[in-house]
Protein backbone atom coordinates (compact mmCIF):
# COMPACT_ATOMS: atom_id res chain seq x y z
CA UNK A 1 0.00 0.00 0.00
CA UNK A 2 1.69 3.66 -1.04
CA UNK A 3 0.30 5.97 2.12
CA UNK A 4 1.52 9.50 1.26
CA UNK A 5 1.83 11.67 4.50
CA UNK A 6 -0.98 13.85 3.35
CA UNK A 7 -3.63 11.36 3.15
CA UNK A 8 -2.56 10.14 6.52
CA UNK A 9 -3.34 13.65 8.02
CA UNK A 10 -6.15 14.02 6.35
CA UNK A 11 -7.64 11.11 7.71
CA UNK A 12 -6.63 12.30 11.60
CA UNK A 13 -8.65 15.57 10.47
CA UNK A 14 -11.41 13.81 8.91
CA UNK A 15 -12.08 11.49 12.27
CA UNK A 16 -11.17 13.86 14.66
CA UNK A 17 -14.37 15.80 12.56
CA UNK A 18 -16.58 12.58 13.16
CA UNK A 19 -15.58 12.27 17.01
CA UNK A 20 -16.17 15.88 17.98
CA UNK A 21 -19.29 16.53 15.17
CA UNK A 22 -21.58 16.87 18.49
CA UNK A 23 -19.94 19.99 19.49
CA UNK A 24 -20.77 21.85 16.42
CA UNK A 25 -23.29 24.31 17.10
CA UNK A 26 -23.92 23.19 20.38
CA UNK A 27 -24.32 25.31 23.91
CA UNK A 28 -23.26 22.44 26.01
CA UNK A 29 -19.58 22.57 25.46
CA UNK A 30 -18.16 24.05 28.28
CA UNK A 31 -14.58 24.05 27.23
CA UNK A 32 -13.63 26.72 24.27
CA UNK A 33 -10.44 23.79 23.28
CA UNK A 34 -12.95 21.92 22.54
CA UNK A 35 -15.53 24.01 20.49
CA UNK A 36 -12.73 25.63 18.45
CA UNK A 37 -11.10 21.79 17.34
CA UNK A 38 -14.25 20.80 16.43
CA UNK A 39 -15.23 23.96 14.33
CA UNK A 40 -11.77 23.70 12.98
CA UNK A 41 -12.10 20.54 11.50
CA UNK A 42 -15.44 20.28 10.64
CA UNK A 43 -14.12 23.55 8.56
CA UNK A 44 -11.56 21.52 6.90
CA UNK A 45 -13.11 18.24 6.13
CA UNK A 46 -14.23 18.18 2.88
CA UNK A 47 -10.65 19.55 2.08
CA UNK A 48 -9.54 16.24 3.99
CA UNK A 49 -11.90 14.14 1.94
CA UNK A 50 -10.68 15.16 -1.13
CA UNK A 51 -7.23 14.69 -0.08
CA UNK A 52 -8.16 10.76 1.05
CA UNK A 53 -9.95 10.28 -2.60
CA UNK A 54 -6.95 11.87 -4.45
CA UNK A 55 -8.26 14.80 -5.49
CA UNK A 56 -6.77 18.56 -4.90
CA UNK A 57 -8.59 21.23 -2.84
CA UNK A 58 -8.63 25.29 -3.17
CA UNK A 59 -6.03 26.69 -1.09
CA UNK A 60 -8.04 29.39 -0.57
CA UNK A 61 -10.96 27.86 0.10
CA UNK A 62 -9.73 26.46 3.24
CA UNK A 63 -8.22 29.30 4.78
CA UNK A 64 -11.64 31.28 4.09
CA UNK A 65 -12.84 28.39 6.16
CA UNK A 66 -10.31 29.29 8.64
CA UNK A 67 -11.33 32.82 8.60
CA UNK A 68 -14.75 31.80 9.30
CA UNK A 69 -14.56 30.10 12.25
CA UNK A 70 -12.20 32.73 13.40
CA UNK A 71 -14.79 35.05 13.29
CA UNK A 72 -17.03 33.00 14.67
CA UNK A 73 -15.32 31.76 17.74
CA UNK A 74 -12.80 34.43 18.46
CA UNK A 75 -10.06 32.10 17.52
CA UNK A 76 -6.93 33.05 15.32
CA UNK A 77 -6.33 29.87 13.11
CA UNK A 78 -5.66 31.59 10.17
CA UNK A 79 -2.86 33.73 11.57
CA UNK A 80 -1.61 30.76 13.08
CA UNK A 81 -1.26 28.86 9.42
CA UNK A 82 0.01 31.58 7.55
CA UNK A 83 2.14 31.78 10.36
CA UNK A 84 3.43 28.40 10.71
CA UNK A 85 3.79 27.92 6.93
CA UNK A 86 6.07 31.49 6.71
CA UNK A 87 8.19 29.74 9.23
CA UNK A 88 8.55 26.60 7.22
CA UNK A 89 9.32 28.44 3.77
């Protein structure tokens, strides 16, 4: 079997998505840790999917997805990636 490292990580964010999917939306999380990694990869798994199946993903797309939870949860994910990925370059 040829695993690339990609499809390996986007199968961690793909069932972390499935595992935490009750949090989304919902008042009864108490911890923010929580709420944000399941908004984060609930906003990143059809990106994952796509990356399982072989197919490429917008970029973009997925840091827009970023943006939006960041808006929506105070959080600062997409500062964070364009961080990290400056740091790498």
């Amino acid at each position: 079997m040829d695993v690339k490292q990609n499809q390996l990580l986007a199968f961690a964010v793909y069932e972390i998505r499935l595992l935490l999917a009750h949090h989304i939306g919902s008042g009864d999380t108490p911890d923010p840790a929580v709420k944000a990694a399941a908004h984060l990869a609930y906003a990143l798994h059809n990106q994952a999917e796509a990356t399982l199946q072989g197919h490429t993903f917008d970029p973009e797309k997925a840091i827009e997805a970023l943006r939006a939870v960041d808006k929506m949860l105070a959080t600062n994910f997409q500062a964070s990636f364009l961080q990290a990925v400056s740091q790498g370059a």
